[in-house]
C-alpha atoms as a PDB file:
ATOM      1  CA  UNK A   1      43.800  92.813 222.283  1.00  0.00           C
ATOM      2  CA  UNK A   2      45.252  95.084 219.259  1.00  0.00           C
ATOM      3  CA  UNK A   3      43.780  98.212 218.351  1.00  0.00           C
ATOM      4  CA  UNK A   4      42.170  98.273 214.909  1.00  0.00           C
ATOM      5  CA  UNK A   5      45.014  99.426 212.440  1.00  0.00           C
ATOM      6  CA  UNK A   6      48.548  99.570 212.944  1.00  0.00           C
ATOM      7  CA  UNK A   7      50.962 101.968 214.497  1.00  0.00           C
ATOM      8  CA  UNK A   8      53.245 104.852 212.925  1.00  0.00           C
ATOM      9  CA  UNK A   9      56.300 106.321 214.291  1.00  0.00           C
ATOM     10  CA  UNK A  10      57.763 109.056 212.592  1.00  0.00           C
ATOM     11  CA  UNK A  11      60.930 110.965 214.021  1.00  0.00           C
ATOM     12  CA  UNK A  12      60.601 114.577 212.974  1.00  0.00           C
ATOM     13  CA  UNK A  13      62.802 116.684 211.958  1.00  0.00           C
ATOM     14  CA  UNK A  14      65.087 115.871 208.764  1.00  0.00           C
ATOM     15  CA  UNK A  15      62.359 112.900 208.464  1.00  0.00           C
ATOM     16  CA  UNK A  16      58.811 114.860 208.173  1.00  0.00           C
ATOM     17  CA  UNK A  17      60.465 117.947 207.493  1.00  0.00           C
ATOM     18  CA  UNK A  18      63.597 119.005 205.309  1.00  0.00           C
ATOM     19  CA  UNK A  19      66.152 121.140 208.063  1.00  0.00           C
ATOM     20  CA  UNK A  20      65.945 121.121 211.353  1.00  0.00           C
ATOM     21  CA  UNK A  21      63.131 122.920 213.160  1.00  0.00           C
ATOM     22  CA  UNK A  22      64.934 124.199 215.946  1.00  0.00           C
ATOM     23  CA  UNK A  23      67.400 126.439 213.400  1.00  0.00           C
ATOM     24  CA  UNK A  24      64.114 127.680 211.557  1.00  0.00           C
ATOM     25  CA  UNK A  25      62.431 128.778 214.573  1.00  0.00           C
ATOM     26  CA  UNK A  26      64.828 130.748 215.982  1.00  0.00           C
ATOM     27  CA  UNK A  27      65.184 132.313 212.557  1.00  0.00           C
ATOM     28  CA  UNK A  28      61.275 132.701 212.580  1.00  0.00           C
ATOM     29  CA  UNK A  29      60.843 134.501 216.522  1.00  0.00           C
ATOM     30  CA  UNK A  30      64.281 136.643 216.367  1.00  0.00           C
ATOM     31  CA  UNK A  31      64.914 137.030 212.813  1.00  0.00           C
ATOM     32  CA  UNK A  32      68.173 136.587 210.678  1.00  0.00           C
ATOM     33  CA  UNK A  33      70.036 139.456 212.140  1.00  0.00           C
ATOM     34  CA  UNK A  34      70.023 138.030 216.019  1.00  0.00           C
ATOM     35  CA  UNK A  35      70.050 134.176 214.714  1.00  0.00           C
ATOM     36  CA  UNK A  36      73.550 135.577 212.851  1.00  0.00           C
ATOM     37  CA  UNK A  37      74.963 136.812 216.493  1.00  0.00           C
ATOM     38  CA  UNK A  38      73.693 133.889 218.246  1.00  0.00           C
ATOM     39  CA  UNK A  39      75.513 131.547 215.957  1.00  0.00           C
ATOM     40  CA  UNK A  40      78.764 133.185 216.222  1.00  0.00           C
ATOM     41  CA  UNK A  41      78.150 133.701 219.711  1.00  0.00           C
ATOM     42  CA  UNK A  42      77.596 129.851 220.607  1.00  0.00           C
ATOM     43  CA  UNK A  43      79.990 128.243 218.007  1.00  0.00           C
ATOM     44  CA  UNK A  44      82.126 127.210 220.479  1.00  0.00           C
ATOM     45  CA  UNK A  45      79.357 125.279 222.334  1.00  0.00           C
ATOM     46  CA  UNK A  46      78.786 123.629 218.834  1.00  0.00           C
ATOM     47  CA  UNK A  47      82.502 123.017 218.296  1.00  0.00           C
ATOM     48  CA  UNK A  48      82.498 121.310 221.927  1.00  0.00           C
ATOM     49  CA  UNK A  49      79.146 119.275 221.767  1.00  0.00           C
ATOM     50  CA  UNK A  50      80.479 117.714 217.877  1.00  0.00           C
ATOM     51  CA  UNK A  51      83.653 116.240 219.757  1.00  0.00           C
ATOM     52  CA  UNK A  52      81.298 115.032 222.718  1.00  0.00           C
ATOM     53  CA  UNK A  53      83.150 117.311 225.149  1.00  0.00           C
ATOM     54  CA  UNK A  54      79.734 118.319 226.372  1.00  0.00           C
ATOM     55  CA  UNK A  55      75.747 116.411 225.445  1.00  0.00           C
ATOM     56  CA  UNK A  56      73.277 117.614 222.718  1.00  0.00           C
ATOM     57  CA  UNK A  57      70.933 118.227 226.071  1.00  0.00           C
ATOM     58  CA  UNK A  58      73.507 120.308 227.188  1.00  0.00           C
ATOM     59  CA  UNK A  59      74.350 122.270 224.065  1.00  0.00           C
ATOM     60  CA  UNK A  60      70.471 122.624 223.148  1.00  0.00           C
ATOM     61  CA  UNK A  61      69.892 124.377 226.424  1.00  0.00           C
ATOM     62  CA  UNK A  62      72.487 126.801 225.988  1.00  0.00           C
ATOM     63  CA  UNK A  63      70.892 127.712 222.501  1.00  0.00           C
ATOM     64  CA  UNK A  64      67.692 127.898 223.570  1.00  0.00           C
ATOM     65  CA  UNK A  65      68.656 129.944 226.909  1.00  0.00           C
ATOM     66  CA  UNK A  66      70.488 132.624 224.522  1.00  0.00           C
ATOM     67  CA  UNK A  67      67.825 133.212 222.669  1.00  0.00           C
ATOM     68  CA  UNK A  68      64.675 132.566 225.028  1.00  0.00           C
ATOM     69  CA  UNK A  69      65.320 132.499 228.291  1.00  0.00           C
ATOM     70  CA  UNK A  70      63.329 134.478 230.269  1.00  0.00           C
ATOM     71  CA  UNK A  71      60.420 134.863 227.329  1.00  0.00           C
ATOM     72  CA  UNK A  72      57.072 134.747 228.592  1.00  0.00           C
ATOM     73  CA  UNK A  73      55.041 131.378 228.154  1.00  0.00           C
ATOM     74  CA  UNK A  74      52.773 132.763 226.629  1.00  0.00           C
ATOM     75  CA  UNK A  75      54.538 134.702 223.938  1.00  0.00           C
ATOM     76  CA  UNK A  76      57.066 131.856 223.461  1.00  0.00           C
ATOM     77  CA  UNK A  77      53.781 129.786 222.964  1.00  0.00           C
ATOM     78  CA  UNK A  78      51.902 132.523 220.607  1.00  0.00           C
ATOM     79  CA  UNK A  79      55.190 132.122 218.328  1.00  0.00           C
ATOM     80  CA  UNK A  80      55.209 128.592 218.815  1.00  0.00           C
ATOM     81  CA  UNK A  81      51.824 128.444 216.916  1.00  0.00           C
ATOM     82  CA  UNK A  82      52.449 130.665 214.456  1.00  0.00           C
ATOM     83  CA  UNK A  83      55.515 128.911 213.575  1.00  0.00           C
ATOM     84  CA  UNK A  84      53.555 126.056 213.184  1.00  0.00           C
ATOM     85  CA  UNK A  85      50.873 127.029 210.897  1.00  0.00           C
ATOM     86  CA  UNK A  86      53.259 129.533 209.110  1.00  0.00           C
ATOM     87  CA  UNK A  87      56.491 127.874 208.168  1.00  0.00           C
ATOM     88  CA  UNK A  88      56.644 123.826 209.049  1.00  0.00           C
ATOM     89  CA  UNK A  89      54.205 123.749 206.122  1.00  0.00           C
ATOM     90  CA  UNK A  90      57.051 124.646 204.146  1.00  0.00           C
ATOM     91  CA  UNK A  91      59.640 122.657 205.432  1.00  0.00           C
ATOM     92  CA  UNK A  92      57.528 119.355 205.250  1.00  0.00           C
ATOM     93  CA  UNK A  93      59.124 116.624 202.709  1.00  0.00           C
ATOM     94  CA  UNK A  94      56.111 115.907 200.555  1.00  0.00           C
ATOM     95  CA  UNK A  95      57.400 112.170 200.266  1.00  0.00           C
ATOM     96  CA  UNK A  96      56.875 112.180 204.056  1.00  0.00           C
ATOM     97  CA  UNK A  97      53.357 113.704 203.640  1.00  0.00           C
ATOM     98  CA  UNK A  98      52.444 111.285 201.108  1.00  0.00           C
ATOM     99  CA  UNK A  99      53.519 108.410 203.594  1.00  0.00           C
ATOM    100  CA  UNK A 100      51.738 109.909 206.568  1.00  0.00           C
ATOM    101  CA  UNK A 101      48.820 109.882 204.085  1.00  0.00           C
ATOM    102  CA  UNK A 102      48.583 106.832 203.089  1.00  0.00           C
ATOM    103  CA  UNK A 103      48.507 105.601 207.027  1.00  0.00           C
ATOM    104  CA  UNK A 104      46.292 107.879 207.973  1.00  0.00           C
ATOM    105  CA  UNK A 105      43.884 106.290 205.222  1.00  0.00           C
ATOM    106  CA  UNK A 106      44.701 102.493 206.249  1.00  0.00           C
ATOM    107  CA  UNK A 107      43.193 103.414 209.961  1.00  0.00           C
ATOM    108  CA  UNK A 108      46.581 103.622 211.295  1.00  0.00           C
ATOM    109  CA  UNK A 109      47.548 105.566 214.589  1.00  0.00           C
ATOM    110  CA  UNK A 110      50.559 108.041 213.855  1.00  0.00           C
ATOM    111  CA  UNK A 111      52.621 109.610 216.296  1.00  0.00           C
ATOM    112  CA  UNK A 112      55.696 111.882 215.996  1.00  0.00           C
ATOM    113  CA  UNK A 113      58.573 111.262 218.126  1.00  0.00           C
ATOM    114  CA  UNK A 114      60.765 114.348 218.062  1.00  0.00           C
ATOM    115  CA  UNK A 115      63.631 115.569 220.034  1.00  0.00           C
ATOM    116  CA  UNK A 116      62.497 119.159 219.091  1.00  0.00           C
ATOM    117  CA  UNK A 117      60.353 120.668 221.668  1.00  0.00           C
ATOM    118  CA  UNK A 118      56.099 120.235 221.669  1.00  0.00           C
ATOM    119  CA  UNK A 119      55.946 123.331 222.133  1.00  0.00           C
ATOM    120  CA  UNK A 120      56.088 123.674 218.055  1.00  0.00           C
ATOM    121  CA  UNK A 121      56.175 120.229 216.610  1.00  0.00           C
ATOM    122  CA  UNK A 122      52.617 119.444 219.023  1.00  0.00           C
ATOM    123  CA  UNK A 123      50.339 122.293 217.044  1.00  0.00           C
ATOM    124  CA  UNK A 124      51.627 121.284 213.613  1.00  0.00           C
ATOM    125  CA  UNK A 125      51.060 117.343 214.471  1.00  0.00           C
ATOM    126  CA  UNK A 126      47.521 118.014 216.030  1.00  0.00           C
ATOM    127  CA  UNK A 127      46.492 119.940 212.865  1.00  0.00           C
ATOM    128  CA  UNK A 128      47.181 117.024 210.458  1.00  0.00           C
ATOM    129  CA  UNK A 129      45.246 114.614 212.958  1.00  0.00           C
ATOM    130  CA  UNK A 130      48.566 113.376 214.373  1.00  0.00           C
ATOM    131  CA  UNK A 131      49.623 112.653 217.986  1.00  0.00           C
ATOM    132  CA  UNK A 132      53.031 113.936 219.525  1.00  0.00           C
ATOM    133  CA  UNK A 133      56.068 112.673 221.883  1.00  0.00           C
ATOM    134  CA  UNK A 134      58.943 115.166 222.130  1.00  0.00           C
ATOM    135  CA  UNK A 135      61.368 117.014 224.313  1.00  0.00           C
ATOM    136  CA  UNK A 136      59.657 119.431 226.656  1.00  0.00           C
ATOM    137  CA  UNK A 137      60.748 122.883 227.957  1.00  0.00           C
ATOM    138  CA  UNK A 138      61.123 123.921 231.546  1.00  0.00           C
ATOM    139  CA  UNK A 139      58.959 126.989 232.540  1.00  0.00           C
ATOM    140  CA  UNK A 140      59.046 128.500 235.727  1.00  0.00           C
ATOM    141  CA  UNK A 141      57.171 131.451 237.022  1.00  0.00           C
ATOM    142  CA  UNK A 142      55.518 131.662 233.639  1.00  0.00           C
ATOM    143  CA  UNK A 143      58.823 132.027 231.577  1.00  0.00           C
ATOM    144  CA  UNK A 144      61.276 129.757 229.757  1.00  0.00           C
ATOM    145  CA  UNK A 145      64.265 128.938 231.697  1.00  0.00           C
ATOM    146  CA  UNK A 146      66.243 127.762 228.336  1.00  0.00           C
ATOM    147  CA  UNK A 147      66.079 124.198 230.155  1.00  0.00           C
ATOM    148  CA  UNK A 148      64.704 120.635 228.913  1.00  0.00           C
ATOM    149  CA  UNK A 149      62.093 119.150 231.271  1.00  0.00           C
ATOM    150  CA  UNK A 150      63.558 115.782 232.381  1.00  0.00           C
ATOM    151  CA  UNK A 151      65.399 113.987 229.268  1.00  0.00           C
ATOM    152  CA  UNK A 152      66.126 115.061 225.437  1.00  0.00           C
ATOM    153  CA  UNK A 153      63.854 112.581 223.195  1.00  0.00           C
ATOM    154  CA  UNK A 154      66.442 111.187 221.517  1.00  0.00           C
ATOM    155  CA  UNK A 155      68.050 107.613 221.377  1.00  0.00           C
ATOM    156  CA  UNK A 156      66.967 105.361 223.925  1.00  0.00           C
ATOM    157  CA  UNK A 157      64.916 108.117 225.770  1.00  0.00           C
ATOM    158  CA  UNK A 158      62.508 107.765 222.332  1.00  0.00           C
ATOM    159  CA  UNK A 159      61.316 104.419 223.325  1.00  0.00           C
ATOM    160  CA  UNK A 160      60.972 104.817 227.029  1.00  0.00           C
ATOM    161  CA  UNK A 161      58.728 108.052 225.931  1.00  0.00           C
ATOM    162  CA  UNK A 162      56.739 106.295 223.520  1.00  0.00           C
ATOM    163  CA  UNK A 163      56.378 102.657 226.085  1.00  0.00           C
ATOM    164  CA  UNK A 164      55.166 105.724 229.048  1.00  0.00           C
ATOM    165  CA  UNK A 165      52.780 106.901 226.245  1.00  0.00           C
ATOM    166  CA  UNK A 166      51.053 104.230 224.859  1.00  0.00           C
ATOM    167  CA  UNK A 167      51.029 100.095 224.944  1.00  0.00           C
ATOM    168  CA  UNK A 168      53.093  98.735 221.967  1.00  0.00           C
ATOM    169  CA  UNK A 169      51.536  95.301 222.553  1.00  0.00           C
ATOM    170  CA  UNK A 170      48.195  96.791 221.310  1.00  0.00           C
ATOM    171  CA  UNK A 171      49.165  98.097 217.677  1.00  0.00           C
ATOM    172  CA  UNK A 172      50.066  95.487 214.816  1.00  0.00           C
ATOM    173  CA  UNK A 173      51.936  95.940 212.764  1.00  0.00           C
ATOM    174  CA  UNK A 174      54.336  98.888 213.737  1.00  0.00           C
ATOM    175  CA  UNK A 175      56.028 101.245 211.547  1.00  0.00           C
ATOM    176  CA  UNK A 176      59.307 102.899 212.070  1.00  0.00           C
ATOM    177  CA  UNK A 177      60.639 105.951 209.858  1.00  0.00           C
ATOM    178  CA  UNK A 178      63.893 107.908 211.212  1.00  0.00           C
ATOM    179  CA  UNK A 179      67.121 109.355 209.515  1.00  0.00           C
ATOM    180  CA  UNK A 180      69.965 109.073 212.481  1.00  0.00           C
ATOM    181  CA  UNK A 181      71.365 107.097 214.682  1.00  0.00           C
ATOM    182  CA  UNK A 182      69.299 108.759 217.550  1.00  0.00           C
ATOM    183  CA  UNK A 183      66.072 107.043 215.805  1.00  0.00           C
ATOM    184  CA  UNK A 184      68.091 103.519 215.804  1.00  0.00           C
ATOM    185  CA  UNK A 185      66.212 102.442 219.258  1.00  0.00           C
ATOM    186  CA  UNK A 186      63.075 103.769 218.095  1.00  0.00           C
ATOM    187  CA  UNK A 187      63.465 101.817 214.553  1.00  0.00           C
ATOM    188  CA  UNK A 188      64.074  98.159 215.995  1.00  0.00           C
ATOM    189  CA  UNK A 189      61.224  98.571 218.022  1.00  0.00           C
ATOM    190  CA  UNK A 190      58.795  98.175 214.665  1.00  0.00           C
ATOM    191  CA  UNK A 191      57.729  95.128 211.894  1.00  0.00           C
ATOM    192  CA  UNK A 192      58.635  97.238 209.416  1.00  0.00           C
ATOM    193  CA  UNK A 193      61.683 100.231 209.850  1.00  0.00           C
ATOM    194  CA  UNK A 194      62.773 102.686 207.546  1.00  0.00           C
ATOM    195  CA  UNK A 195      65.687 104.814 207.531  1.00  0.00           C
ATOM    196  CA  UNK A 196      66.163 107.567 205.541  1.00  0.00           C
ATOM    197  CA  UNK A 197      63.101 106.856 203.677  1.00  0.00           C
ATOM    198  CA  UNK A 198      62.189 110.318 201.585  1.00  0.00           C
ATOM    199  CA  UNK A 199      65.566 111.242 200.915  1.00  0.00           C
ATOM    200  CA  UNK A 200      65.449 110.649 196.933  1.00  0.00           C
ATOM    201  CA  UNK A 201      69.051 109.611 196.960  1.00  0.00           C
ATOM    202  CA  UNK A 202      69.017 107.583 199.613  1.00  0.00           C
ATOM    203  CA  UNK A 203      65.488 105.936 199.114  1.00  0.00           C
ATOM    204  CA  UNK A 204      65.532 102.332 200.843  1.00  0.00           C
ATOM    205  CA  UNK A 205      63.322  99.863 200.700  1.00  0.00           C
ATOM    206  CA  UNK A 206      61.169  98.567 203.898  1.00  0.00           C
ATOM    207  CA  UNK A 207      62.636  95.773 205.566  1.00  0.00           C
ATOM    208  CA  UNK A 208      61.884  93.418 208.107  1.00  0.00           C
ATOM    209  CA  UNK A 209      63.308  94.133 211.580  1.00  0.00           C
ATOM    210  CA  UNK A 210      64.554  91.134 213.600  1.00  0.00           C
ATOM    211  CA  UNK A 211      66.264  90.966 216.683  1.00  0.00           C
END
């Protein structure tokens, strides 16, 4: 039996918002000055995970280690909000807003898939009436360790997270927007897929997937 309405997935960053989150929160909790160090500081983890000497799992854990590790849970978390409510406002492409609308309206569920952690893309999706599937962060004793809880939601690990979250089989029809080849899985899995969709330059027309 199919749920009234249809079904929405929406990758996240550089597809809801313009930049990546990840960058703009570390800019928002330490500021430019430490963001500065840290990037000269890991560029050779960035130089090594762009020729695929090491994973993105593995690289985003060292970033987020250098700059959080150790950070209470709940002060990680209190920033985590703020960022939220502060600054993805201002990163959000309004062509993506005006999409996310418009489904919203027709009765239809929407869920963000994001590699970024919950722990910021979560608040901002539950304020808009939105549900969330992402990358979580390990915590232990109360802190962050730096590390990702199981997989990074990216690629194929998109679709296993969103089959684990809800039945597929139940929504009709399913929509697809993503900008990468990480969101490729997640795209074939809908009716309709879009790829690059608010990028003015780069606007494409929905199309129907088949296998």
């Amino acid at each position: 039996m199919t749920e009234k309405g249809g079904l929405a997935l929406f990758d996240f960053d550089d597809t809801i918002t313009v930049g990546d989150s990840l960058r703009a929160f570390i800019v928002f909790a330490r500021g430019w000055p430490e963001f500065s160090l840290g990037a000269i500081a890991l560029s050779p983890i960035v130089a090594l995970q762009k020729l695929n000497l090491i994973s993105t799992k593995k690289a985003k854990e060292m970033v987020l280690g250098f700059f959080f590790k150790d950070m209470s849970i709940e002060t990680f978390e209190e920033l985590c909000e703020r960022f939220s409510k502060e600054a993805i406002p201002q990163m959000v492409n309004k062509l993506a807003a005006e999409k996310i609308a418009n489904h919203l309206q027709n009765n239809d569920r929407v869920v963000v898939v994001s590699a970024s952690p919950g722990h910021w893309v979560r608040p901002w999706a539950l304020q808009n009436g939105l549900e969330c599937v992402s990358t979580e962060l390990e915590v232990v004793d109360h802190k962050i360790t730096g590390k990702i809880l199981g997989e990074n939601c990216k690629g194929d690990e998109k679709v296993r997270r969103i089959q684990e979250y809800l039945s597929i089989e139940k929504h009709n029809p399913i929509y697809a927007y993503g900008d990468s080849k990480h969101d490729l899985s997640m795209l074939m899995l809908a009716d309709y897929s879009f790829y690059k969709p608010f990028r003015k330059k780069e606007r494409r027309e929905k199309t129907k997937v088949t296998a």
